[in-house]
N, C-alpha and C. Protein backbone atom coordinates (compact mmCIF):
# COMPACT_ATOMS: atom_id res chain seq x y z
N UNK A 1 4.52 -9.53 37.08
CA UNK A 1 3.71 -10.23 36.08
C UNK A 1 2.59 -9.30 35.60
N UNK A 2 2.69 -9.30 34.43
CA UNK A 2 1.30 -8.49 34.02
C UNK A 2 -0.17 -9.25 34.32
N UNK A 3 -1.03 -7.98 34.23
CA UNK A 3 -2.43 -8.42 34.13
C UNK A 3 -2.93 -9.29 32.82
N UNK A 4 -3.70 -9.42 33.22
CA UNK A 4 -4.99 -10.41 32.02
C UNK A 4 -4.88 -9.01 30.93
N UNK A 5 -5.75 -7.76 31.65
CA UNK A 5 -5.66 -6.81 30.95
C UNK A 5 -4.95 -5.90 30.19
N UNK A 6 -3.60 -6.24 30.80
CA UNK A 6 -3.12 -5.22 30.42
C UNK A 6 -2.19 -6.11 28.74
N UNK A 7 -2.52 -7.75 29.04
CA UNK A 7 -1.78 -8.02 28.22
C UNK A 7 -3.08 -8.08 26.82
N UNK A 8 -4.25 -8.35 27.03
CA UNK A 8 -4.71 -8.06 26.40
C UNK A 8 -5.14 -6.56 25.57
N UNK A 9 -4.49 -5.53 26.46
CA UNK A 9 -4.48 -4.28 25.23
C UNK A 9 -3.10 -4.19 24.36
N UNK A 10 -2.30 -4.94 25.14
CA UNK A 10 -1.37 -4.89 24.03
C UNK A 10 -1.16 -5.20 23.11
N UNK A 11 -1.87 -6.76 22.90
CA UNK A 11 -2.14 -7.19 22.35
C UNK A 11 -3.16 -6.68 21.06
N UNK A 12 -4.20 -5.84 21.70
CA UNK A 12 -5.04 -5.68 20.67
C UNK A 12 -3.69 -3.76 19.92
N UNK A 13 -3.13 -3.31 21.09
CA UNK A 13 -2.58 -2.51 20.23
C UNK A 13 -1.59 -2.68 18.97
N UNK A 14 -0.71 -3.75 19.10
CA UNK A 14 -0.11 -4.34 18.80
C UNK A 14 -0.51 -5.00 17.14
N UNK A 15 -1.88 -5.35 17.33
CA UNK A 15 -2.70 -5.82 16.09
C UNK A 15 -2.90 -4.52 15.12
N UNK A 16 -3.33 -3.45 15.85
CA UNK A 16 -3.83 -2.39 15.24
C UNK A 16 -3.09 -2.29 14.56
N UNK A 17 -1.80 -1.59 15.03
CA UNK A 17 -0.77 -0.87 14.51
C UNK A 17 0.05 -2.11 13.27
N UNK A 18 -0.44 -3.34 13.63
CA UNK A 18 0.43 -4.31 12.29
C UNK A 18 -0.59 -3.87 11.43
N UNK A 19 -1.81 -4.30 11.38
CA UNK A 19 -2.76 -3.80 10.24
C UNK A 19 -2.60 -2.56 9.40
N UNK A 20 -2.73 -2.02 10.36
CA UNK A 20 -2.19 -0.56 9.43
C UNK A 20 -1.08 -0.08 9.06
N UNK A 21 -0.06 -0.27 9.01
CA UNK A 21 0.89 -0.42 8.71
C UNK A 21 1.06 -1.51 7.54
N UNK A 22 0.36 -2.32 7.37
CA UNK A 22 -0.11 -3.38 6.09
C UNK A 22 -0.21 -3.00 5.16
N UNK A 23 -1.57 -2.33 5.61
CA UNK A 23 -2.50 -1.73 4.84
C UNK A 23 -2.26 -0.54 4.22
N UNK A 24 -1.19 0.43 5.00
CA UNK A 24 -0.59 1.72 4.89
C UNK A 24 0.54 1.40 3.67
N UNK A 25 1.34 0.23 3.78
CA UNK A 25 2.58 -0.13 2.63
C UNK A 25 1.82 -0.57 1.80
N UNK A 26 0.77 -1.82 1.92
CA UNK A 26 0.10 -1.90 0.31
C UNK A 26 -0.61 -0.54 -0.54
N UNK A 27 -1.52 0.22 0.42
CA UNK A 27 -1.55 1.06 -0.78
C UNK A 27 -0.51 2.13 -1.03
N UNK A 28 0.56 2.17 -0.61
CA UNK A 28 1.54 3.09 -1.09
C UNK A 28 1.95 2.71 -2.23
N UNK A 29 1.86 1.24 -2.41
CA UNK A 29 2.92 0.82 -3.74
C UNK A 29 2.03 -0.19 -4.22
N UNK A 30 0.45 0.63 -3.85
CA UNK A 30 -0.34 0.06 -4.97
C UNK A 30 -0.63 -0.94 -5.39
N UNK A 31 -0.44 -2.15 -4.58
CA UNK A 31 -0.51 -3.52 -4.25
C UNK A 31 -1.97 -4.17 -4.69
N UNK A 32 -2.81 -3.42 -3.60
CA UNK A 32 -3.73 -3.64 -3.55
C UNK A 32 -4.83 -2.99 -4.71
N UNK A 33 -5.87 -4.21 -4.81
CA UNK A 33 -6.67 -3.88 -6.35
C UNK A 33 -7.38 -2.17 -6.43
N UNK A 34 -7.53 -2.25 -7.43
CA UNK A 34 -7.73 -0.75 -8.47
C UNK A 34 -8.93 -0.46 -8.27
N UNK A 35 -9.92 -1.40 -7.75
CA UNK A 35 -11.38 -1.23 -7.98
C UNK A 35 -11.91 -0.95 -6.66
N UNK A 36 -11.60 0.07 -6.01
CA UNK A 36 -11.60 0.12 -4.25
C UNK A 36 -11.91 1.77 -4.29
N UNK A 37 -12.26 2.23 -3.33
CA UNK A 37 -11.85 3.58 -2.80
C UNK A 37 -12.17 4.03 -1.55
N UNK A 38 -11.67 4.71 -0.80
CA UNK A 38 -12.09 4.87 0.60
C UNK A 38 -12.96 6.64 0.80
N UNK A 39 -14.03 6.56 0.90
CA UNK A 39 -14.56 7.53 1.76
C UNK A 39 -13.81 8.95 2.41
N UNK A 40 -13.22 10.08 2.28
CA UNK A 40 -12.69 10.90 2.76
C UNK A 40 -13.17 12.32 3.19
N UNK A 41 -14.49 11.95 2.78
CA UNK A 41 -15.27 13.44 3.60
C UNK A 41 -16.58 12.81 3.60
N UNK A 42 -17.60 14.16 4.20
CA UNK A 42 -18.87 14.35 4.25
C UNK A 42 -19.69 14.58 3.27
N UNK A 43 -19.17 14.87 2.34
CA UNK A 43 -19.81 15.18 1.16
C UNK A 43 -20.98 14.30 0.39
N UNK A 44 -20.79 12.44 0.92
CA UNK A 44 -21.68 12.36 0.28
C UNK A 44 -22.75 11.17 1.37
N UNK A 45 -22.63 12.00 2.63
CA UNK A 45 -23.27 11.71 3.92
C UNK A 45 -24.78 12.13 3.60
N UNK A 46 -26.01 11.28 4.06
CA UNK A 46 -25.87 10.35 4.78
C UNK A 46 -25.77 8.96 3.61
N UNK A 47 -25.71 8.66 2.88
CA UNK A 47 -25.38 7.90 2.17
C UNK A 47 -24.00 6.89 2.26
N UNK A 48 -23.05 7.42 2.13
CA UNK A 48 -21.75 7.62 2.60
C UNK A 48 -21.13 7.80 3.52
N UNK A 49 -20.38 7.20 4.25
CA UNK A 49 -19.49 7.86 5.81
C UNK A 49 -18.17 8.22 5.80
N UNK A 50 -17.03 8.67 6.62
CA UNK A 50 -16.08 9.00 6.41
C UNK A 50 -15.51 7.08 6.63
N UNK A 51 -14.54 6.82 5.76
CA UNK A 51 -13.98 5.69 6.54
C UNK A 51 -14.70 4.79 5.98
N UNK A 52 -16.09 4.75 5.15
CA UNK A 52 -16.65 3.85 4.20
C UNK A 52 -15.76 3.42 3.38
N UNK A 53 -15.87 1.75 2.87
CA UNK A 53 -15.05 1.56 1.78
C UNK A 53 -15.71 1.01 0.70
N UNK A 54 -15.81 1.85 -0.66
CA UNK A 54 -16.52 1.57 -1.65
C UNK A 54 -15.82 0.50 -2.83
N UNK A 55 -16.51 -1.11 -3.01
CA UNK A 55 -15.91 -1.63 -4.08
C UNK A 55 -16.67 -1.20 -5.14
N UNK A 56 -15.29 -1.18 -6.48
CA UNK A 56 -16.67 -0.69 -7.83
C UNK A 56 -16.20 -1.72 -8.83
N UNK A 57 -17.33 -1.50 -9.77
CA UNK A 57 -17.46 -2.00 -11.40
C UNK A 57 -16.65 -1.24 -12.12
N UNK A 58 -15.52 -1.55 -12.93
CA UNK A 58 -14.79 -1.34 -13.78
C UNK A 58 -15.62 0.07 -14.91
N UNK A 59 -15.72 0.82 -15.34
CA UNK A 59 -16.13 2.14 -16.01
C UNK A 59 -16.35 1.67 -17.24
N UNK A 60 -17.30 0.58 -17.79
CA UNK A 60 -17.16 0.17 -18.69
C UNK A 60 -19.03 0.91 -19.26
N UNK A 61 -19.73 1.69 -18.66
CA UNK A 61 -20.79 1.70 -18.94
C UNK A 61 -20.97 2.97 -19.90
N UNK A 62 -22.19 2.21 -20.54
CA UNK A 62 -22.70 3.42 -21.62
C UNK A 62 -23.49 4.66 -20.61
N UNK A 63 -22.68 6.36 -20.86
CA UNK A 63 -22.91 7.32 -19.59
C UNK A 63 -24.46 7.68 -19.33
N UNK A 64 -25.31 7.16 -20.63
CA UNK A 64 -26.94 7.17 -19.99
C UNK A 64 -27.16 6.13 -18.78
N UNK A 65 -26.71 5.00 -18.32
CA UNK A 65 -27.32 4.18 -17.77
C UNK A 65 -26.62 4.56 -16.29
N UNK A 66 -25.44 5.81 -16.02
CA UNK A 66 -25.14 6.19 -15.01
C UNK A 66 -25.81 6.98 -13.95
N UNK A 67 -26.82 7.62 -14.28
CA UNK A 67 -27.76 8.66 -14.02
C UNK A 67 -28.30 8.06 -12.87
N UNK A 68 -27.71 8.95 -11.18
CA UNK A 68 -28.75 8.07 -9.98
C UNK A 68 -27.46 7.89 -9.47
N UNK A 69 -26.51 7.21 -10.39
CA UNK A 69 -25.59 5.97 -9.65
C UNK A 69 -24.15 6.87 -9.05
N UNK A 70 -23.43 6.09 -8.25
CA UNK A 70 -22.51 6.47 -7.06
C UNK A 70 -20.77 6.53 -8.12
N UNK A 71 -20.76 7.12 -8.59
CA UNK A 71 -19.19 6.61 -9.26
C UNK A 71 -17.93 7.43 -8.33
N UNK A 72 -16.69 6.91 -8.85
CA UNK A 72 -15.53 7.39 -8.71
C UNK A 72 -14.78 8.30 -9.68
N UNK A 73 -14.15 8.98 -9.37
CA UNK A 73 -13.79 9.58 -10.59
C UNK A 73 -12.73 10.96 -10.57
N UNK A 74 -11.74 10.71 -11.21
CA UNK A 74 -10.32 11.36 -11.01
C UNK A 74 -10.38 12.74 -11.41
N UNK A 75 -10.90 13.83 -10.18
CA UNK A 75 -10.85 15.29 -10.65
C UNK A 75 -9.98 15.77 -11.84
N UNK A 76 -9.81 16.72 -12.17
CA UNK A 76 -8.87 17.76 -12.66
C UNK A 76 -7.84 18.82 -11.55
N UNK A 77 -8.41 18.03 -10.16
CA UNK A 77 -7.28 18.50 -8.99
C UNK A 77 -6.86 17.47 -8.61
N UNK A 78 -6.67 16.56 -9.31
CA UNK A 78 -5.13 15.61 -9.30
C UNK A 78 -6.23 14.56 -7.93
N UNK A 79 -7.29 14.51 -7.66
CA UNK A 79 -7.72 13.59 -6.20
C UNK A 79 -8.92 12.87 -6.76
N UNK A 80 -9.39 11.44 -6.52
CA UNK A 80 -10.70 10.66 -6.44
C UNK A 80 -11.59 11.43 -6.19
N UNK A 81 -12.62 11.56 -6.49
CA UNK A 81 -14.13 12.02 -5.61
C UNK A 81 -15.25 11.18 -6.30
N UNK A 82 -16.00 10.78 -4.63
CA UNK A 82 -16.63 10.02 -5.05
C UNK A 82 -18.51 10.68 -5.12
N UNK A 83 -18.99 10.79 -6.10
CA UNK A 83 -20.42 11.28 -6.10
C UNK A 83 -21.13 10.80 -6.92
N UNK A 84 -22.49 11.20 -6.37
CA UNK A 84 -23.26 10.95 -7.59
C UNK A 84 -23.64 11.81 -8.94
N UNK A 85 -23.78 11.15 -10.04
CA UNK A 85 -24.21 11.15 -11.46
C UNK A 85 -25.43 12.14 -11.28
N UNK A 86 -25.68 13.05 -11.38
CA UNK A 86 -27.07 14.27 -11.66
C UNK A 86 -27.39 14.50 -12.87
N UNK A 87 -26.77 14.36 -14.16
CA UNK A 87 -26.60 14.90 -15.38
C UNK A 87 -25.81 14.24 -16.30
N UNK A 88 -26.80 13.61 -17.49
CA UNK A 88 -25.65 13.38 -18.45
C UNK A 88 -25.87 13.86 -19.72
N UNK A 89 -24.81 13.79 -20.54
CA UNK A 89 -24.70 14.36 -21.31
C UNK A 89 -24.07 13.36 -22.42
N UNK A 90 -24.09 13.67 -23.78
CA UNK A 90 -23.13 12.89 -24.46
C UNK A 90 -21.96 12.34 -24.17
N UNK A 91 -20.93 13.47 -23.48
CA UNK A 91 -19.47 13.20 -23.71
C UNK A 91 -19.34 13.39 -22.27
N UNK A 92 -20.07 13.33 -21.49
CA UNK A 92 -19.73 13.79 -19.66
C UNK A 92 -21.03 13.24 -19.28
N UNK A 93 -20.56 13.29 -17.76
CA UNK A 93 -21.56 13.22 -16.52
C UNK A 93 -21.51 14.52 -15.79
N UNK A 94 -22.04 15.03 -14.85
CA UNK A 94 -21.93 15.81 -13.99
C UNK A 94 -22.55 15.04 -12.97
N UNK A 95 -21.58 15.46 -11.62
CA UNK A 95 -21.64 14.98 -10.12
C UNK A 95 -21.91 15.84 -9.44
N UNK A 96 -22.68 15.34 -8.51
CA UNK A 96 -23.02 15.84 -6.57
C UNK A 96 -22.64 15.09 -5.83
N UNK A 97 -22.14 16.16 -4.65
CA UNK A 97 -22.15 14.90 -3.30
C UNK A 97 -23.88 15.00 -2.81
N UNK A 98 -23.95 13.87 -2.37
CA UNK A 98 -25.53 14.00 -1.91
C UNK A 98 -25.62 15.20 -0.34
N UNK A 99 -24.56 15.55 0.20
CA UNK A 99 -24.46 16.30 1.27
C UNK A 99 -23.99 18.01 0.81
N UNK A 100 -24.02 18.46 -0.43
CA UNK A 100 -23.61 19.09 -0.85
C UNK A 100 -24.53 20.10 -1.62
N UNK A 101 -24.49 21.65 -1.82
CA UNK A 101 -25.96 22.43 -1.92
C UNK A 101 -25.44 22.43 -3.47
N UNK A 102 -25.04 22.48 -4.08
CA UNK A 102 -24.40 22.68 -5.27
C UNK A 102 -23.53 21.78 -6.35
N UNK A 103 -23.63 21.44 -7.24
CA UNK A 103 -22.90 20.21 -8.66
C UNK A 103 -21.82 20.46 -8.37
N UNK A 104 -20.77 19.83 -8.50
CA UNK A 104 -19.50 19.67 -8.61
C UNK A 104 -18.92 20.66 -9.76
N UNK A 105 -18.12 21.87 -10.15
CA UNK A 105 -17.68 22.70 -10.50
C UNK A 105 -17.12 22.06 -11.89
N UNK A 106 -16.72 20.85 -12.13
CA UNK A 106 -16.26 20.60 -13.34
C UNK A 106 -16.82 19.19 -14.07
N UNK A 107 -16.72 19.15 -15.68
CA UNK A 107 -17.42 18.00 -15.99
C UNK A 107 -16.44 17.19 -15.80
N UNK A 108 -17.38 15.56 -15.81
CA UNK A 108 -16.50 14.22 -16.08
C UNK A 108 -16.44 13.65 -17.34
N UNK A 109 -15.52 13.51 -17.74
CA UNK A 109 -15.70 12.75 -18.97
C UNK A 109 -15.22 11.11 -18.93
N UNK A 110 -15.57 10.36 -19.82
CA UNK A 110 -15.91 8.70 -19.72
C UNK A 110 -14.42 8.32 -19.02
N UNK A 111 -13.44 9.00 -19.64
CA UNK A 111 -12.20 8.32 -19.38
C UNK A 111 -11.20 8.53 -17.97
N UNK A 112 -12.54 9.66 -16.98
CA UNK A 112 -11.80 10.11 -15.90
C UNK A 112 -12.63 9.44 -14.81
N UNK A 113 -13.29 8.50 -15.12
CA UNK A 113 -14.35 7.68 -14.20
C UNK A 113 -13.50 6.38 -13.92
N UNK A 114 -13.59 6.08 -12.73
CA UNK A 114 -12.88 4.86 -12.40
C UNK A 114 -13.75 3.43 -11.97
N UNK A 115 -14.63 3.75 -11.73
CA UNK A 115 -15.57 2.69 -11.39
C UNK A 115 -16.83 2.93 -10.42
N UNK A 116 -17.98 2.40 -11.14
CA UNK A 116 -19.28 2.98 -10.25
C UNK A 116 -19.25 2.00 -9.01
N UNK A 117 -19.78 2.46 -7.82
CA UNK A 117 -20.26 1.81 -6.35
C UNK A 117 -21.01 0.76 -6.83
N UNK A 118 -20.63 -0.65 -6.31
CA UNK A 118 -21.73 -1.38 -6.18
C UNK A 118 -21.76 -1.95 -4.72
N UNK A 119 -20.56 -1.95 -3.91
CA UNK A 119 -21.00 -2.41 -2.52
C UNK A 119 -19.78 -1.36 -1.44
N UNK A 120 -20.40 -1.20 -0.45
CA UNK A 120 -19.98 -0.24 0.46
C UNK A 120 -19.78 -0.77 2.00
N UNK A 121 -18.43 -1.13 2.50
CA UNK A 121 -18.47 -1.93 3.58
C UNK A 121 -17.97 -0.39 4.36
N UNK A 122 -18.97 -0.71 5.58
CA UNK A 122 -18.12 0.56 7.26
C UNK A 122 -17.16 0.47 7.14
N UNK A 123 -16.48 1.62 7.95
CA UNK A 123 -15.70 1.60 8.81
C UNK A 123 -14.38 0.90 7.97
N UNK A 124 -14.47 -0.03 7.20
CA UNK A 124 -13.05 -0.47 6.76
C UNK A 124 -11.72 0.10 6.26
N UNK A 125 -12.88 1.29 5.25
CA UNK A 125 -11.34 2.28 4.71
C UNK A 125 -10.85 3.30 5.86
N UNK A 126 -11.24 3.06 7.05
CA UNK A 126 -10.14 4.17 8.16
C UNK A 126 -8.91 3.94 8.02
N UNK A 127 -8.37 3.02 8.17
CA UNK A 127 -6.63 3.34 7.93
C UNK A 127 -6.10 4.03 6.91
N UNK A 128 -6.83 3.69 5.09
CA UNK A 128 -7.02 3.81 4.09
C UNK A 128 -6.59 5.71 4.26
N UNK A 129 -7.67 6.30 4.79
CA UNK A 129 -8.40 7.60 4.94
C UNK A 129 -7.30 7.94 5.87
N UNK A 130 -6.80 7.77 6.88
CA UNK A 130 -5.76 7.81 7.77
C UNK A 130 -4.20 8.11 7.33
N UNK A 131 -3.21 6.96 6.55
CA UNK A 131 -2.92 7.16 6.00
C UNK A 131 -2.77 7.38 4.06
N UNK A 132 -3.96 8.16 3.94
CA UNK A 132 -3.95 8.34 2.59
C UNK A 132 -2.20 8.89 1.93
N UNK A 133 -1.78 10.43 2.62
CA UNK A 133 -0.90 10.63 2.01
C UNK A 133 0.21 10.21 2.88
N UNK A 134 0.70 8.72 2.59
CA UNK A 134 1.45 8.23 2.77
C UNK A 134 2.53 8.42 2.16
N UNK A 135 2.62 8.72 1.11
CA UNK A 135 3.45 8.51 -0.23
C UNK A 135 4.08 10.39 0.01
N UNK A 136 3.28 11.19 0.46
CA UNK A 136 3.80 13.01 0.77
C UNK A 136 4.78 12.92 1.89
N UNK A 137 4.72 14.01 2.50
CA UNK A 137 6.05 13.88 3.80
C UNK A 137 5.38 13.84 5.01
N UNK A 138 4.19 13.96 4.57
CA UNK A 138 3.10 13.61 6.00
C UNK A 138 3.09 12.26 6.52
N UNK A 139 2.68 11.28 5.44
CA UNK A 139 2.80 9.87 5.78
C UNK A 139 3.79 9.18 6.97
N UNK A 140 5.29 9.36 6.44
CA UNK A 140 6.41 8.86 7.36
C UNK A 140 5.95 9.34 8.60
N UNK A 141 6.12 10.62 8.71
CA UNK A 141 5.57 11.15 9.72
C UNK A 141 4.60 10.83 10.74
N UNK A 142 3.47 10.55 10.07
CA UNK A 142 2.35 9.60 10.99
C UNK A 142 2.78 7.68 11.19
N UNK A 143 3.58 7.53 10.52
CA UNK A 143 4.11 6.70 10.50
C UNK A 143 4.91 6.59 11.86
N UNK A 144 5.84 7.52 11.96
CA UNK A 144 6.50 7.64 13.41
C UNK A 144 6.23 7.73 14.78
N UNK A 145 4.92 8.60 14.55
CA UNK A 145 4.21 8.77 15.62
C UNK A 145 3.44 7.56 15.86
N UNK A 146 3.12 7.08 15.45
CA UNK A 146 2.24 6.11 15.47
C UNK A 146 2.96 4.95 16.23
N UNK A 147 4.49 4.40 15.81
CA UNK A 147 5.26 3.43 16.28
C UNK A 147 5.73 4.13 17.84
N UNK A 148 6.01 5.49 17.78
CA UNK A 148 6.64 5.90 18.57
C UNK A 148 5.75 5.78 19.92
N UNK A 149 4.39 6.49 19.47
CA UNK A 149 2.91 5.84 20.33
C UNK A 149 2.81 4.74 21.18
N UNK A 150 3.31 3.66 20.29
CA UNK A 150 3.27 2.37 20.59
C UNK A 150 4.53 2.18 21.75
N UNK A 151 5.81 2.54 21.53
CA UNK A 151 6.63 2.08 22.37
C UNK A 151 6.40 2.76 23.67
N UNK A 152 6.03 3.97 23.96
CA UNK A 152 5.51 4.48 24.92
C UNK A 152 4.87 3.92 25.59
N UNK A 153 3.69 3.21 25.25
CA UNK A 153 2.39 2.43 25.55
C UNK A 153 2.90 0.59 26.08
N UNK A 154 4.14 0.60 25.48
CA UNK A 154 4.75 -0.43 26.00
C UNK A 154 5.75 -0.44 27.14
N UNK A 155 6.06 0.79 27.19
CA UNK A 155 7.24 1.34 28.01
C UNK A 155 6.37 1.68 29.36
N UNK A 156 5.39 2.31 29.24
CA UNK A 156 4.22 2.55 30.24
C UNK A 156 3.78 1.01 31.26
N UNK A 157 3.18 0.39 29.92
CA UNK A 157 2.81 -0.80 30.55
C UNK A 157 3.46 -1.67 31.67
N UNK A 158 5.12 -1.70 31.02
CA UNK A 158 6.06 -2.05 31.79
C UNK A 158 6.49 -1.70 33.18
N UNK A 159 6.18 -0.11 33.04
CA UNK A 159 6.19 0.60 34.73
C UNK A 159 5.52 0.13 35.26
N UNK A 160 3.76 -0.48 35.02
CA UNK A 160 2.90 -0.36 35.66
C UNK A 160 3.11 -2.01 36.21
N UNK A 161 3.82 -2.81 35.50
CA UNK A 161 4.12 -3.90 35.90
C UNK A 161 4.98 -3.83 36.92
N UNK A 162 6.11 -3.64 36.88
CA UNK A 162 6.85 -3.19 37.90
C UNK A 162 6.60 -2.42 39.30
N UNK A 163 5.86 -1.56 38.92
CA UNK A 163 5.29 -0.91 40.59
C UNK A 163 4.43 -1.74 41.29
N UNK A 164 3.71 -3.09 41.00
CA UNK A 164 2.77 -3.53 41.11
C UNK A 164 3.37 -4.66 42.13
């Protein structure tokens, strides 16, 4: 018979790994809403954490009233980055990470902005940040390990029941 304990980590492992795995298929196929982004570096620490999850306002603003503020916004290297507004200009913004000695190397223009920060929950986008490239050949991959993790951890448990 198992322990109290031991059924309770399985339990909580068991949870983990459904969540993310949820969470890992909705954003692969994009399920989940547009107005989100998850945190993936230091860059705009301490403000920001890794694994922060930022909801935003739709990019509907006139680019003077951006100046200060936290946006999103789809490089010219194909990835999100999320920083702040230092500079505007007519037809662009220019960004910093607040952890960062130097502006961001290229301008933004209105139509590559996805939505400014208005609320920032912990810790939530880790799976997010975890499996980001889900959708590359990395994803499956962590994907496997991850289940494969699990049966181990169940296969384990089971010995420990048994010797007991």
């Amino acid at each position: 018979m198992r322990t109290r304990t031991e059924r309770i980590l399985e339990s909580l492992v068991l949870l983990t790994v459904l969540s993310l795995l949820i969470i890992s298929v909705l954003s692969a196929f994009q399920i989940l809403p547009e107005y989100w982004a998850a945190v993936g570096s230091y860059s705009m620490v301490p403000t920001l954490e890794i694994g922060d999850l930022v909801l935003l306002h739709p990019s509907t603003y006139n680019l003077k009233t951006l100046l200060g503020k936290i946006i999103v916004y789809h490089s010219p290297l194909g990835e999100d980055i999320i920083h702040r507004v230092i500079e505007v200009e007519d037809s662009y913004v220019r960004t910093k990470g607040d952890a960062n000695p130097v502006p961001d190397p290229f301008l933004v223009r209105p139509d590559e902005i996805r939505g400014v920060v208005y609320l920032v929950i912990p810790y939530i986008g880790f799976p997010t940040v975890l499996f980001k490239d889900l959708g590359t050949s990395s994803g499956p991959v962590l994907l496997l390990i991850l289940a494969v993790s699990y049966a181990m951890l169940l296969v384990l448990l089971r010995l420990l029941q048994a010797h007991d």
